[in-house]
C-alpha atoms as a PDB file:
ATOM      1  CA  UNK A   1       5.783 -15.885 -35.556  1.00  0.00           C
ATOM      2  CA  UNK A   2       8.504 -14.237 -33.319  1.00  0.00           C
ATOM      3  CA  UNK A   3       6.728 -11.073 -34.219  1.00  0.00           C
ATOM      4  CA  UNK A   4       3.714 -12.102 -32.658  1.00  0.00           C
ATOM      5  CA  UNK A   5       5.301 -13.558 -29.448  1.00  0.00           C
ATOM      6  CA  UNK A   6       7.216 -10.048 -29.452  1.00  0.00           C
ATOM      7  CA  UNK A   7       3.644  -8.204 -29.500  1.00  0.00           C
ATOM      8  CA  UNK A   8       2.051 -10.717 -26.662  1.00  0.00           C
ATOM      9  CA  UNK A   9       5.359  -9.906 -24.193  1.00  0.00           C
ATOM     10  CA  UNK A  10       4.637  -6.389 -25.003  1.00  0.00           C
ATOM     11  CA  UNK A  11       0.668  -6.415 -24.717  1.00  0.00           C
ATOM     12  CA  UNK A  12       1.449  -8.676 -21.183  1.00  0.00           C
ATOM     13  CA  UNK A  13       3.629  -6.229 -19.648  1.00  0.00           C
ATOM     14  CA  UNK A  14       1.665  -3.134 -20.601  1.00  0.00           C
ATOM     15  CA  UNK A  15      -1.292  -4.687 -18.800  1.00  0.00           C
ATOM     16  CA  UNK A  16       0.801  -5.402 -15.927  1.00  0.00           C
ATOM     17  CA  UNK A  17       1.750  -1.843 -15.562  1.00  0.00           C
ATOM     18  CA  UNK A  18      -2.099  -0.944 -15.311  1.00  0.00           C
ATOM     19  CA  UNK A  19      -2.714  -3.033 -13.074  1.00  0.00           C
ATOM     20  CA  UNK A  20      -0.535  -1.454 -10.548  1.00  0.00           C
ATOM     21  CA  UNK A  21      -1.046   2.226 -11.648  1.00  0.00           C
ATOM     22  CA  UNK A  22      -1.273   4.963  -9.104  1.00  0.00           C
ATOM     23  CA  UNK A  23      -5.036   6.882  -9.286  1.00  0.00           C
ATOM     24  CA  UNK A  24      -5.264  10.351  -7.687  1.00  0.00           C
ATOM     25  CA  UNK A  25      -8.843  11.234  -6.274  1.00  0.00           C
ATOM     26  CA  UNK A  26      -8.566  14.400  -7.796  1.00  0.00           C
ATOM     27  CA  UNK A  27      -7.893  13.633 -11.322  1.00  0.00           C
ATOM     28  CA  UNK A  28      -8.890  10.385 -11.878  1.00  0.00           C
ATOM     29  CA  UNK A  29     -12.895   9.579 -13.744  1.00  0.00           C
ATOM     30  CA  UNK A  30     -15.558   6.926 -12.931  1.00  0.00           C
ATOM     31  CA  UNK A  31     -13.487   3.977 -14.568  1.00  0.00           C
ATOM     32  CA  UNK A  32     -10.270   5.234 -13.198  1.00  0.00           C
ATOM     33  CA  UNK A  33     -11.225   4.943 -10.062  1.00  0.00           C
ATOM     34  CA  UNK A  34     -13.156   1.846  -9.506  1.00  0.00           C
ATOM     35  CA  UNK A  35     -10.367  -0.088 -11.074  1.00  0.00           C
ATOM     36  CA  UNK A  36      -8.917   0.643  -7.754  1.00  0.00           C
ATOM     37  CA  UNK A  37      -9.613  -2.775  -5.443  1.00  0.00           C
ATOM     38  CA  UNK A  38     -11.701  -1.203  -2.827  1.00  0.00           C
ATOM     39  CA  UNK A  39     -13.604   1.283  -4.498  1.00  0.00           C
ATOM     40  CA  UNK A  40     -16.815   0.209  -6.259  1.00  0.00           C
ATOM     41  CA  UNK A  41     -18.992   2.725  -8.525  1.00  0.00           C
ATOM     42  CA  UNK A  42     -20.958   4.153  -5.713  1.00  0.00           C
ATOM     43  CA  UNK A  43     -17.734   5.088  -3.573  1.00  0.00           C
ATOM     44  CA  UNK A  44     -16.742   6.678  -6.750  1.00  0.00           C
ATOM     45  CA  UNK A  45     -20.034   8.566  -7.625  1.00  0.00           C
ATOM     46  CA  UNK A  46     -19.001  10.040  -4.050  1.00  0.00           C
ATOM     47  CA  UNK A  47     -15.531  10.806  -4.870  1.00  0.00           C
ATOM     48  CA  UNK A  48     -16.333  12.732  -8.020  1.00  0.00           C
ATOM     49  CA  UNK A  49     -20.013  13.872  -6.766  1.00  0.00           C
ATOM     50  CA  UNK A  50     -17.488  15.634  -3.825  1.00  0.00           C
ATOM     51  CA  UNK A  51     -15.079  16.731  -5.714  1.00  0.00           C
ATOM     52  CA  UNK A  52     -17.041  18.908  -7.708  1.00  0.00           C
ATOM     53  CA  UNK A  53     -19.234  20.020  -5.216  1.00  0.00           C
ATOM     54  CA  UNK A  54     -16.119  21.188  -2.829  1.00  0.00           C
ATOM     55  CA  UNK A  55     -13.340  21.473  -5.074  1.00  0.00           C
ATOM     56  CA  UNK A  56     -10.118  18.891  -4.886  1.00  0.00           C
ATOM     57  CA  UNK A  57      -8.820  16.928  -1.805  1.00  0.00           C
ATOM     58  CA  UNK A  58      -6.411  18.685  -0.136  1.00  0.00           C
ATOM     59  CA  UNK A  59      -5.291  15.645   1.735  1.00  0.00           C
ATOM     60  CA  UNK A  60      -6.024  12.356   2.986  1.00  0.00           C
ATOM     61  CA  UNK A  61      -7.452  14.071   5.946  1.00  0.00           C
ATOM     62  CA  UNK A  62      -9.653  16.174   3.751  1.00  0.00           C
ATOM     63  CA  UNK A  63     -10.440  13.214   1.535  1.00  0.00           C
ATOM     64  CA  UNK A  64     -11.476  11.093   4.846  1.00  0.00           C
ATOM     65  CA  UNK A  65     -13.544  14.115   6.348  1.00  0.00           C
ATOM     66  CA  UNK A  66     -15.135  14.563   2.746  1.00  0.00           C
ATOM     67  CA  UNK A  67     -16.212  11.481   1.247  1.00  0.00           C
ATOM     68  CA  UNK A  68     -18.518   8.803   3.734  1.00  0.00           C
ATOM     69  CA  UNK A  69     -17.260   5.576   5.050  1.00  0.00           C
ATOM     70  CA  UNK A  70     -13.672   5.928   4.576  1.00  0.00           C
ATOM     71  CA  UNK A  71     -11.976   5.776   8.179  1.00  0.00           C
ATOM     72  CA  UNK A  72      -8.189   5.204   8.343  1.00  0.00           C
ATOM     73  CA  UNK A  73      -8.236   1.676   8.243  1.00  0.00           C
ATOM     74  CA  UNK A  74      -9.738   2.106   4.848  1.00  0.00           C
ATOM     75  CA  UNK A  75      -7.967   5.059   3.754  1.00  0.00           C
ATOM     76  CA  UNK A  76      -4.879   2.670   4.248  1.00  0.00           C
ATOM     77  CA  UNK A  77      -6.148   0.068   2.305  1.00  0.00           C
ATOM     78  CA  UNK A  78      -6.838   1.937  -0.681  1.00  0.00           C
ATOM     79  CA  UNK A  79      -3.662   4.026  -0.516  1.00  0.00           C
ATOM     80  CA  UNK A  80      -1.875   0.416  -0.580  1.00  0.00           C
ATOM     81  CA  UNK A  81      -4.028  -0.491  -3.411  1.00  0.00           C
ATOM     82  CA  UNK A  82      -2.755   2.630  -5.606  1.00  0.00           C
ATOM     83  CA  UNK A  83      -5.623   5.470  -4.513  1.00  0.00           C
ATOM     84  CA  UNK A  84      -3.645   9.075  -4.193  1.00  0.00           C
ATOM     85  CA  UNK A  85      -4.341  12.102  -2.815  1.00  0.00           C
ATOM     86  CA  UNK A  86      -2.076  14.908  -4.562  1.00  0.00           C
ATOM     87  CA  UNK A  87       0.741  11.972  -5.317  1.00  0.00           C
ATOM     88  CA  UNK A  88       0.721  11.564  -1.946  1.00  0.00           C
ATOM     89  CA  UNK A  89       0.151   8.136  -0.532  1.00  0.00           C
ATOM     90  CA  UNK A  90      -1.862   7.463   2.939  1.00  0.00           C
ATOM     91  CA  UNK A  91       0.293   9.125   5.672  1.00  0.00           C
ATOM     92  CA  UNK A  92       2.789  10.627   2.852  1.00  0.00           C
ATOM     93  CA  UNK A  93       4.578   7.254   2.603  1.00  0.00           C
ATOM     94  CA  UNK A  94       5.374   5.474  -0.143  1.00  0.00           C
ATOM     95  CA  UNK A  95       3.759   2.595  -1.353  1.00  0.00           C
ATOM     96  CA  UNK A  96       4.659  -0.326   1.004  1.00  0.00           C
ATOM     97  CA  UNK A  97       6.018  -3.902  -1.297  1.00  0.00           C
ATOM     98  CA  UNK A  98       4.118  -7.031  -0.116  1.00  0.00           C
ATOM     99  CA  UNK A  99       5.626  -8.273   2.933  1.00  0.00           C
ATOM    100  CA  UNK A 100       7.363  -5.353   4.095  1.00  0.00           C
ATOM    101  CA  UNK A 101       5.105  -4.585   6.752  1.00  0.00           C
ATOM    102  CA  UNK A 102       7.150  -6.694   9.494  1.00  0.00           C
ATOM    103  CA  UNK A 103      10.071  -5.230   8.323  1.00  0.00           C
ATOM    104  CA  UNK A 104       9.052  -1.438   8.677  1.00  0.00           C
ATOM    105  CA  UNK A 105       7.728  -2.316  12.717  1.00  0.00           C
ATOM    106  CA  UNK A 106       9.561  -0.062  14.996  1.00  0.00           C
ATOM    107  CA  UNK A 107      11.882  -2.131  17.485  1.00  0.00           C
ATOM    108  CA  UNK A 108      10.113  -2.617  21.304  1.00  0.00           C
ATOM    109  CA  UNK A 109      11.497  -0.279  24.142  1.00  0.00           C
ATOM    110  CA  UNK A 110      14.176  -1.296  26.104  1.00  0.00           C
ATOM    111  CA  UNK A 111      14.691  -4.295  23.043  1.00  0.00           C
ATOM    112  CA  UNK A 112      18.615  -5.663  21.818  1.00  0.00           C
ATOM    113  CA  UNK A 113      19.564  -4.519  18.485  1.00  0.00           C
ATOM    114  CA  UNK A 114      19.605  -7.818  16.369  1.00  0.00           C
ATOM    115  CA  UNK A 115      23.572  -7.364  15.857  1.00  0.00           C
ATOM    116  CA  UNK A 116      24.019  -7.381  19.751  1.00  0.00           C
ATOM    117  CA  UNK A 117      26.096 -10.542  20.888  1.00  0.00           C
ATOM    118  CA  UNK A 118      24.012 -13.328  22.430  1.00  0.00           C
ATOM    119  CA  UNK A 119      25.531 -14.783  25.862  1.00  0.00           C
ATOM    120  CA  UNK A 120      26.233 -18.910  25.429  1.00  0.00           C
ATOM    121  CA  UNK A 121      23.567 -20.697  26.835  1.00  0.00           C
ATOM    122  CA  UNK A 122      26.164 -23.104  30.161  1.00  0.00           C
ATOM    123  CA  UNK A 123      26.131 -26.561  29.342  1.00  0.00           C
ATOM    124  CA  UNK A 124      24.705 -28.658  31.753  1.00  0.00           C
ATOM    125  CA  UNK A 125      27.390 -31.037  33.835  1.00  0.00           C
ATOM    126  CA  UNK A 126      25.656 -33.899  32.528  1.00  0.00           C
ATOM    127  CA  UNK A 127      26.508 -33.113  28.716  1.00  0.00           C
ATOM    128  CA  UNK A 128      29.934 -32.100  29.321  1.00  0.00           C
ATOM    129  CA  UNK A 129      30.700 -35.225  30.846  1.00  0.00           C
ATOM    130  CA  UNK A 130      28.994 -37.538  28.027  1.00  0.00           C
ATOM    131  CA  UNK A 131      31.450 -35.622  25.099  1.00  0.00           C
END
């Protein structure tokens, strides 16, 4: 019995691992890629139809230029979802965690760093006289 529990844990967190797998363009078949969320099986007939017609994707700019109907708010999408060009993610960054979007935003001009001291806010007369 524990065998068998041993063998699901395993089977459970080798599927896991697939499902967040990185897929470059360039090696990557059919199947390969449209387990990517975004890219369906006539994005990847493109990919593949392209890549043997021109030779492999230099880089995302190359892979944009090349294959139809992949701007850079797609491109960015699909490099979130695990789609690589050369190892390279979209923009040669790393894959972003859920959530970390807000944390990555560059700080507004002229803006206080978040440690800088906050003035007290004056007391009105009214309150100081009712403690």
């Amino acid at each position: 019995m524990i065998k068998k529990l041993m063998l699901a844990v395993a089977t459970l967190v080798a599927s896991m691992g697939f499902a967040f797998a990185q897929v470059d363009v360039n090696k990557a078949d059919a199947a390969a890629l449209d387990s990517v969320k975004g890219v369906g099986p006539a994005m990847s007939k493109a990919i593949i139809d392209e890549r043997t017609k021109a030779g492999p994707f230099k880089d995302w700019a190359d892979f944009q230029k090349r294959v139809k109907g992949v701007a850079d708010k797609r491109a960015t999408q699909l490099s979130k979802a695990g789609l690589q060009v050369n190892g390279q993610a979209k923009d040669g960054a790393p894959m972003a965690a859920a959530g970390a979007d807000k944390a990555a935003k560059p700080a507004k001009a002229g803006a206080k760093p978040a440690d800088a001291k906050a003035k007290p806010e004056a007391k009105p007369e009214a309150a100081k006289s009712a403690t």
